[in-house]
Protein backbone atom coordinates (compact mmCIF):
# COMPACT_ATOMS: atom_id res chain seq x y z
CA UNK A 1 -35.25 -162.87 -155.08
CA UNK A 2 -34.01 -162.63 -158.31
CA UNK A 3 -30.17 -161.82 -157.43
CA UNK A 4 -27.97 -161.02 -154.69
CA UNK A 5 -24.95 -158.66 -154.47
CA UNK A 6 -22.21 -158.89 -151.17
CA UNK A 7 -20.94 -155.87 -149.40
CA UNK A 8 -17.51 -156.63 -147.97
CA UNK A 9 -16.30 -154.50 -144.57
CA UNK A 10 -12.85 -154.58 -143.83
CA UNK A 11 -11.85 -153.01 -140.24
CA UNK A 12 -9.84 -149.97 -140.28
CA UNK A 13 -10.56 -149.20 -136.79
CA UNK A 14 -12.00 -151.28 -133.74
CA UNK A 15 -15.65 -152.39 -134.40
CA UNK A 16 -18.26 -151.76 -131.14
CA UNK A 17 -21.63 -153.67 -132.04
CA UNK A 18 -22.76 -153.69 -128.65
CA UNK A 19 -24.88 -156.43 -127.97
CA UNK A 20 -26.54 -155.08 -124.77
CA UNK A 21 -25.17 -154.76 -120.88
CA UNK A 22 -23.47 -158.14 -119.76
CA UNK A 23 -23.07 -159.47 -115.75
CA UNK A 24 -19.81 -161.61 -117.09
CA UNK A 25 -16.51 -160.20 -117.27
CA UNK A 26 -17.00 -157.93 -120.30
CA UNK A 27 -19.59 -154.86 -119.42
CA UNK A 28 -20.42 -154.20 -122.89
CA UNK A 29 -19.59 -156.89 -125.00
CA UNK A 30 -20.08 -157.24 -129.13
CA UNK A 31 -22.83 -159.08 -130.66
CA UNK A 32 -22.33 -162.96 -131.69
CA UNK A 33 -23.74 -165.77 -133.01
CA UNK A 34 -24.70 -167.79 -130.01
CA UNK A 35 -23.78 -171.30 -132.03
CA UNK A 36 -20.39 -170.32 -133.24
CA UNK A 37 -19.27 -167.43 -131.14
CA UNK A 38 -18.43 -165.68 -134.18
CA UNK A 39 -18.91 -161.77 -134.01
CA UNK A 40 -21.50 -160.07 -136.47
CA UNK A 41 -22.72 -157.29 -137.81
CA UNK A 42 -26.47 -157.14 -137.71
CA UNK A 43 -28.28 -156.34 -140.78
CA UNK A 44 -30.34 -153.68 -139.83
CA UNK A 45 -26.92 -152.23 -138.49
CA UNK A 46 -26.00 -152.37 -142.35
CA UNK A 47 -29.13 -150.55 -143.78
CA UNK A 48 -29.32 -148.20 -141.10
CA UNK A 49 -25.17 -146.58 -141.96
CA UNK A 50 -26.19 -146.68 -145.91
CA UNK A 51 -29.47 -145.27 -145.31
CA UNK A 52 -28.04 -142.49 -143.13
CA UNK A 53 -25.58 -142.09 -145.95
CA UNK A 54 -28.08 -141.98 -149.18
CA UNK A 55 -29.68 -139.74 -147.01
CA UNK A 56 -28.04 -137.28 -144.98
CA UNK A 57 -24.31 -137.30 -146.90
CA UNK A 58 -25.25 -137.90 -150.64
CA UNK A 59 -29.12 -136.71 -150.47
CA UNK A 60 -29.94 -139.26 -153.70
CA UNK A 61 -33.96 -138.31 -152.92
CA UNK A 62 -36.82 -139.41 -151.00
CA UNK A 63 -37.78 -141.56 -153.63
CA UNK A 64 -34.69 -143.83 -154.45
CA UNK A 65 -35.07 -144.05 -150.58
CA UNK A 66 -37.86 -145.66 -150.55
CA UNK A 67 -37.05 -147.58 -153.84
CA UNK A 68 -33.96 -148.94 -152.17
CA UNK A 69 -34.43 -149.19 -148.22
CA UNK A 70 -38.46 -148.98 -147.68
CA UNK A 71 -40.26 -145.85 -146.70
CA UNK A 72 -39.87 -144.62 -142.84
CA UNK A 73 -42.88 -146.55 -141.18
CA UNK A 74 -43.43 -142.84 -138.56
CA UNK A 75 -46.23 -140.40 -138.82
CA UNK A 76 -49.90 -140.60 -140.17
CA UNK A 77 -49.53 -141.70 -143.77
CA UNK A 78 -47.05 -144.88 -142.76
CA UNK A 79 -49.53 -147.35 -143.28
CA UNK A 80 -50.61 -146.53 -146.44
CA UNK A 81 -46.96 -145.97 -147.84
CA UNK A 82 -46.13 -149.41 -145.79
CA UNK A 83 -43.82 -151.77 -148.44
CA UNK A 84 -40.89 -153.49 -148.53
CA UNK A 85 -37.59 -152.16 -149.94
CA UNK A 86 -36.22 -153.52 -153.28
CA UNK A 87 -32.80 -155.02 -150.90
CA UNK A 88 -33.13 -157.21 -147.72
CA UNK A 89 -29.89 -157.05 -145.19
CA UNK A 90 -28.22 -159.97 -144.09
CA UNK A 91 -25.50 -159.82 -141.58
CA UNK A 92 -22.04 -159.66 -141.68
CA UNK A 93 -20.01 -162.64 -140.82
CA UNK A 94 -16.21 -162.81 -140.16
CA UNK A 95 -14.53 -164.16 -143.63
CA UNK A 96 -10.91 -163.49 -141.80
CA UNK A 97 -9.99 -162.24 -138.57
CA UNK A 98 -6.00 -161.07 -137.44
CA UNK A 99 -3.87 -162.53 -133.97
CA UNK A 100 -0.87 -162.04 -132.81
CA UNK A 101 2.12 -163.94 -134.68
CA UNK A 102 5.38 -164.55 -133.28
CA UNK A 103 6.61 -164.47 -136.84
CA UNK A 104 5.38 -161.67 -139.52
CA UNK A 105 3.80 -159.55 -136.28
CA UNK A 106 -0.04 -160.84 -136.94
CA UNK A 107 -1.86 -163.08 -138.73
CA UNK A 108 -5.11 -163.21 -140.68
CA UNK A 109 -6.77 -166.56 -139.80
CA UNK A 110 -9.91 -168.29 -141.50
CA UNK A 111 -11.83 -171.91 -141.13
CA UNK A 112 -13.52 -174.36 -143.21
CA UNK A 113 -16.77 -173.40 -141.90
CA UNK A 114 -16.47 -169.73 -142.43
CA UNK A 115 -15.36 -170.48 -146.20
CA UNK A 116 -17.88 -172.48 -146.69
CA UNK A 117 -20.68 -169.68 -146.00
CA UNK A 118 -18.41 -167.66 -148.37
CA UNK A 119 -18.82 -170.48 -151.05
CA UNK A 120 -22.46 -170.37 -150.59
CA UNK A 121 -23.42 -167.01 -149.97
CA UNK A 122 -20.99 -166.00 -152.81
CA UNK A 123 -21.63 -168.28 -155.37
CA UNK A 124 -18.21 -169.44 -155.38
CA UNK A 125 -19.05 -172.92 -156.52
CA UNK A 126 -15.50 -172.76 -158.56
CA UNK A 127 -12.82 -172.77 -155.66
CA UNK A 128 -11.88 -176.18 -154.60
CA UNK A 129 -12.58 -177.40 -151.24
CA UNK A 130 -10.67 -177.16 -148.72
CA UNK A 131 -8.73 -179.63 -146.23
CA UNK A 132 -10.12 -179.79 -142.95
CA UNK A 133 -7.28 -179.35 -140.73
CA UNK A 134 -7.26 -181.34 -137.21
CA UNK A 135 -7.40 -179.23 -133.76
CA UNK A 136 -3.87 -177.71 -133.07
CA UNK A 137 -3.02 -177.96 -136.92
CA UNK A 138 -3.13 -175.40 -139.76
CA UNK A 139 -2.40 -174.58 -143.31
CA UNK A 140 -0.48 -171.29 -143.67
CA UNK A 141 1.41 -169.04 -145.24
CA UNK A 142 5.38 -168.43 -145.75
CA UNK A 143 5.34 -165.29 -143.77
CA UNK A 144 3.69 -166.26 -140.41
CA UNK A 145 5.32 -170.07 -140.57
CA UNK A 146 8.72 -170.92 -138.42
CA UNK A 147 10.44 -172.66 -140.44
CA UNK A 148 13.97 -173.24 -138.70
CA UNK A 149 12.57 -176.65 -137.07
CA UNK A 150 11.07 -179.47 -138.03
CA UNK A 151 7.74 -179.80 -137.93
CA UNK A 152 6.93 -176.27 -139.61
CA UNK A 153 4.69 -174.05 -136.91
CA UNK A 154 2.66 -171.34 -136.37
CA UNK A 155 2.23 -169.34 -133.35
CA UNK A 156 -0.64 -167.86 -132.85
CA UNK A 157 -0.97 -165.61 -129.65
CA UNK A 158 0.56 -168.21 -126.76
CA UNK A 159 -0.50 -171.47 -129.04
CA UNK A 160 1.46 -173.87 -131.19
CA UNK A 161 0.18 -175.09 -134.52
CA UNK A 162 1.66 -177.62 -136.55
CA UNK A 163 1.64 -176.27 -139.94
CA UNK A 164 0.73 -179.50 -142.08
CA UNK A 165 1.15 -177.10 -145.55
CA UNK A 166 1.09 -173.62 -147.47
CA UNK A 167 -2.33 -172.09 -147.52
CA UNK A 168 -4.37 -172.90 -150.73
CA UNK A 169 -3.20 -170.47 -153.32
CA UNK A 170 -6.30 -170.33 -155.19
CA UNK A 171 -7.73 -169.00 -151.99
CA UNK A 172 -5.25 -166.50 -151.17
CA UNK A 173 -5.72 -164.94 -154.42
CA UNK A 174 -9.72 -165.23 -154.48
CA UNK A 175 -9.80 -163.29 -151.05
CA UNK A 176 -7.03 -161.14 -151.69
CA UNK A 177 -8.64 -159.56 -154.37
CA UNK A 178 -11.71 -158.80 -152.53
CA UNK A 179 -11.11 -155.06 -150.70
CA UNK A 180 -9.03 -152.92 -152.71
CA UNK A 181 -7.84 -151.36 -148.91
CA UNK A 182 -3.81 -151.51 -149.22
CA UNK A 183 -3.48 -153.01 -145.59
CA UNK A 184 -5.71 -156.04 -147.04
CA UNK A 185 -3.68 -156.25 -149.85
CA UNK A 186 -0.76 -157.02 -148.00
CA UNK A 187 -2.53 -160.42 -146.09
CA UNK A 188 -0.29 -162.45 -148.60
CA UNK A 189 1.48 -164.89 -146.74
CA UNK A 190 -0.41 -163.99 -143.89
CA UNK A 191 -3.56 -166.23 -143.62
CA UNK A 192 -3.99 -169.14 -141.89
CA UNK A 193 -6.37 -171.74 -141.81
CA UNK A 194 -7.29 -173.40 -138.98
CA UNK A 195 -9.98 -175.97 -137.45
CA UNK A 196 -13.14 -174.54 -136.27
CA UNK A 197 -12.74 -175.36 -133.45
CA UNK A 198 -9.86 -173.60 -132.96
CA UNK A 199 -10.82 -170.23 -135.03
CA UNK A 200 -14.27 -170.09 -132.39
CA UNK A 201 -11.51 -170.24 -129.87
CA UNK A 202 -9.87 -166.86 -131.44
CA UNK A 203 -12.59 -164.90 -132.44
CA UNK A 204 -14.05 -165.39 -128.72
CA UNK A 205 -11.25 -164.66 -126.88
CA UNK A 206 -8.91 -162.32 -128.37
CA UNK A 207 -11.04 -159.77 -129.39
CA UNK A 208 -9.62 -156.04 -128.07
CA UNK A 209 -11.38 -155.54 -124.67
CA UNK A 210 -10.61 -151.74 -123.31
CA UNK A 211 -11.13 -149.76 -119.63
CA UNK A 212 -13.31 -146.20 -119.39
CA UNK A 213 -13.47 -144.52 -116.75
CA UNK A 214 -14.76 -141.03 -115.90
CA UNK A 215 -12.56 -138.93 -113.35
CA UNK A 216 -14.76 -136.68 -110.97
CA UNK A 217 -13.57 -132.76 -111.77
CA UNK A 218 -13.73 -132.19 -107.79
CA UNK A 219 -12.12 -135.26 -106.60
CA UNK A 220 -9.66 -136.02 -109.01
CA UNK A 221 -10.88 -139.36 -108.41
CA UNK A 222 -13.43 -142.30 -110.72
CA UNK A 223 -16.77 -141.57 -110.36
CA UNK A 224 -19.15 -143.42 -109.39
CA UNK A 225 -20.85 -146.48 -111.41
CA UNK A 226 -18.14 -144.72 -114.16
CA UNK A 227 -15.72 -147.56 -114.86
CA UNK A 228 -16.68 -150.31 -117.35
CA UNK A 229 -14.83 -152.07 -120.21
CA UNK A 230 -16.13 -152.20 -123.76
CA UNK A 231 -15.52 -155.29 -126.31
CA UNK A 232 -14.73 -154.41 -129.83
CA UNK A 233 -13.58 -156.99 -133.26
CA UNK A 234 -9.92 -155.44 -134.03
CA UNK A 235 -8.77 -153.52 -136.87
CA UNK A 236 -8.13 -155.44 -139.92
CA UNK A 237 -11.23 -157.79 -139.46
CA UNK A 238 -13.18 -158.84 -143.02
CA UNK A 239 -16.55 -159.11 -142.86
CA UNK A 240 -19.09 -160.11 -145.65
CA UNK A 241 -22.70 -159.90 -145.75
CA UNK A 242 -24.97 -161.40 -148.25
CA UNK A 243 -27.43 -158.59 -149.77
CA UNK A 244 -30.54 -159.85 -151.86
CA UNK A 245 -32.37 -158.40 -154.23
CA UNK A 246 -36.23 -158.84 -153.94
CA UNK A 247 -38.53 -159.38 -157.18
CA UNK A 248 -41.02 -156.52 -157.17
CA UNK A 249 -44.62 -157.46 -156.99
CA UNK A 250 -46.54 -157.82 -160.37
CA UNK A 251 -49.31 -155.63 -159.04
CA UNK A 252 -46.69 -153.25 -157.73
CA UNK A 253 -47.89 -149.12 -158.62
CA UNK A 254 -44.86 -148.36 -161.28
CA UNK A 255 -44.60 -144.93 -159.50
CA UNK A 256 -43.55 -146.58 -156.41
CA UNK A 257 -40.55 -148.31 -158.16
CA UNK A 258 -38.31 -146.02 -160.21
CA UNK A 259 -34.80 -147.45 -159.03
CA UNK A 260 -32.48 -149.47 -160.56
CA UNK A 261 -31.87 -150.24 -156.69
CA UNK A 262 -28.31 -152.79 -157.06
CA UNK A 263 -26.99 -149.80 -159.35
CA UNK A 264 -27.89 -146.76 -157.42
CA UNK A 265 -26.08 -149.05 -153.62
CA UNK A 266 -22.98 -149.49 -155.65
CA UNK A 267 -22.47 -145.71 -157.02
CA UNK A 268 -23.33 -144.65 -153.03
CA UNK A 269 -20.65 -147.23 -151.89
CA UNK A 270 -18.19 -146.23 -154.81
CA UNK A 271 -18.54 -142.67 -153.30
CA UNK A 272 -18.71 -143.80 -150.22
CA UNK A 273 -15.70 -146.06 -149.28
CA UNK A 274 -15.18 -145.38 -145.84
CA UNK A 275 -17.85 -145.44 -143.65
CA UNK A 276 -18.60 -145.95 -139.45
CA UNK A 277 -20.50 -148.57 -138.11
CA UNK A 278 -21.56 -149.17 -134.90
CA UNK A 279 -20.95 -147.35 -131.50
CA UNK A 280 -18.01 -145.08 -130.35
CA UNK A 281 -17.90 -143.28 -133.57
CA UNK A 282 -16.59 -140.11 -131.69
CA UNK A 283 -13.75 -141.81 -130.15
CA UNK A 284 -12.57 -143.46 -133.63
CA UNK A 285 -14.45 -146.84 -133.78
CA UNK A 286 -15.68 -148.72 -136.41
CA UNK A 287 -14.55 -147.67 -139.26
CA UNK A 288 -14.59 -149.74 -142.15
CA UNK A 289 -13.39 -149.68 -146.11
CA UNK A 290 -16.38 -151.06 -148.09
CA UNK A 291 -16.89 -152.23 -151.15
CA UNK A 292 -20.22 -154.02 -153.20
CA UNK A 293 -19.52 -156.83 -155.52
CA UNK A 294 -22.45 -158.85 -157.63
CA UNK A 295 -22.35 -162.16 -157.23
């Protein structure tokens, strides 16, 4: 790979990436990492919306298709035209993810380890490192922090934090300026930065988890095997995901690489800001403000 750009999603509605039927509580619950618990966004989730989009919505061609996302491995020619595309897909991870506050309505809350990926995946190498705060502590900002006792807290759906400080500044501003969406604009004073411990906690249990049901016409009553509840990330989630660029091969046909592939993604994000990912999309889920950023 010779450089690597990063798509950032921000949440504008409730995000469904269902990660298959579930005998627990939650019928159809969201994919996660099975280390952290933290929610993703699978890559090929990623190239499949922006390939829809270069293809169906902005029709860029068949061959900055190709260029970009691979050719379509179906019918009788797809092993000769079998190569890789000029971007691989990496998933989306959770860079900031909003609870309930009982000051300032909600927060936006963050952990070392999550900002750490950021730092590497980003090339951030220039923001300082961060304190590690201790379980049932936090660093965070003047407009989720009660400040009329002493010690300074946070609370964060039914939990107490001891706030031990202001978030970092030179954080606030570096992710702040990330998505130009005007809801993410206004996490100023919002974020939080807890242990991660305690942000696994979050992002596993107070995701939005909602009942369907399907009402028989001639009863009036559910029908059967009809009820189920679905698990989606809430609105006003940031995601990133790391995109790479691959080297072309030296032996590469130039006829099968006409695409300057990093510039051709950005103009179809630029004129595509808003896009759906993931299930639901006819009942208002997932969608997302984008934006693509070189590293």
């Amino acid at each position: 790979m010779n450089n690597s750009v990063i798509l950032y999603l921000f949440t504008r509605t409730p995000l469904h990436v269902g990660g298959g039927a579930s005998v627990g509580a939650i019928d159809l619950p969201i994919q996660r990492e099975r280390h952290s618990r933290h929610p993703i966004i699978p890559g090929s989730s990623i190239k499949g919306v922006l390939r829809y989009t270069a293809d169906s919505l902005d029709k860029i061609g068949p061959a900055k298709i190709k260029d970009i996302f691979g050719p379509e491995l179906v019918g009788e020619n797809a092993d000769k035209e079998a190569r890789a595309g000029d971007i691989t897909f990496g998933e989306a991870r959770p860079l900031a993810f909003p609870v309930r506050s009982a000051k300032g309505a909600f927060a936006y809350i963050t952990c070392p380890l999550v900002l750490q990926r950021f730092v590497r995946d980003a090339k951030r190498s220039a923001l300082p490192e961060v304190a590690v705060p201790d379980d049932q502590t936090c660093l965070s900002g003047l407009k989720v922090t009660l400040k009329e006792k002493k010690p300074e807290r946070v609370v964060l759906e039914e939990y107490a934090f001891e706030s031990k400080g202001e978030f970092p500044a030179s954080w606030e501003k570096a992710l702040k300026d990330l998505v130009p969406d005007p809801v993410w604009k206004e996490a100023t004073g919002r974020l939080v930065l807890l242990s991660d411990g305690d942000f696994s906690h979050f992002v596993a249990t107070t995701t939005e988890i909602s009942q369907h049901v399907k009402i028989d016409p001639k009863t009036g009553a559910v029908a059967p095997h009809a009820l189920f509840n679905l698990e989606s990330v809430p609105s006003e989630t940031l995601f990133f995901a790391p995109l790479h660029v691959l080297g072309r091969p030296a032996n590469a046909r130039k006829e099968h690489y006409q695409t300057d592939s990093v510039k051709e993604l950005t103009e179809l994000v630029d004129r595509h800001p808003v896009l759906q990912f993931g299930g639901n999309s006819t009942t208002g889920r997932g969608f997302c403000s984008i934006t693509l950023a070189k590293v």
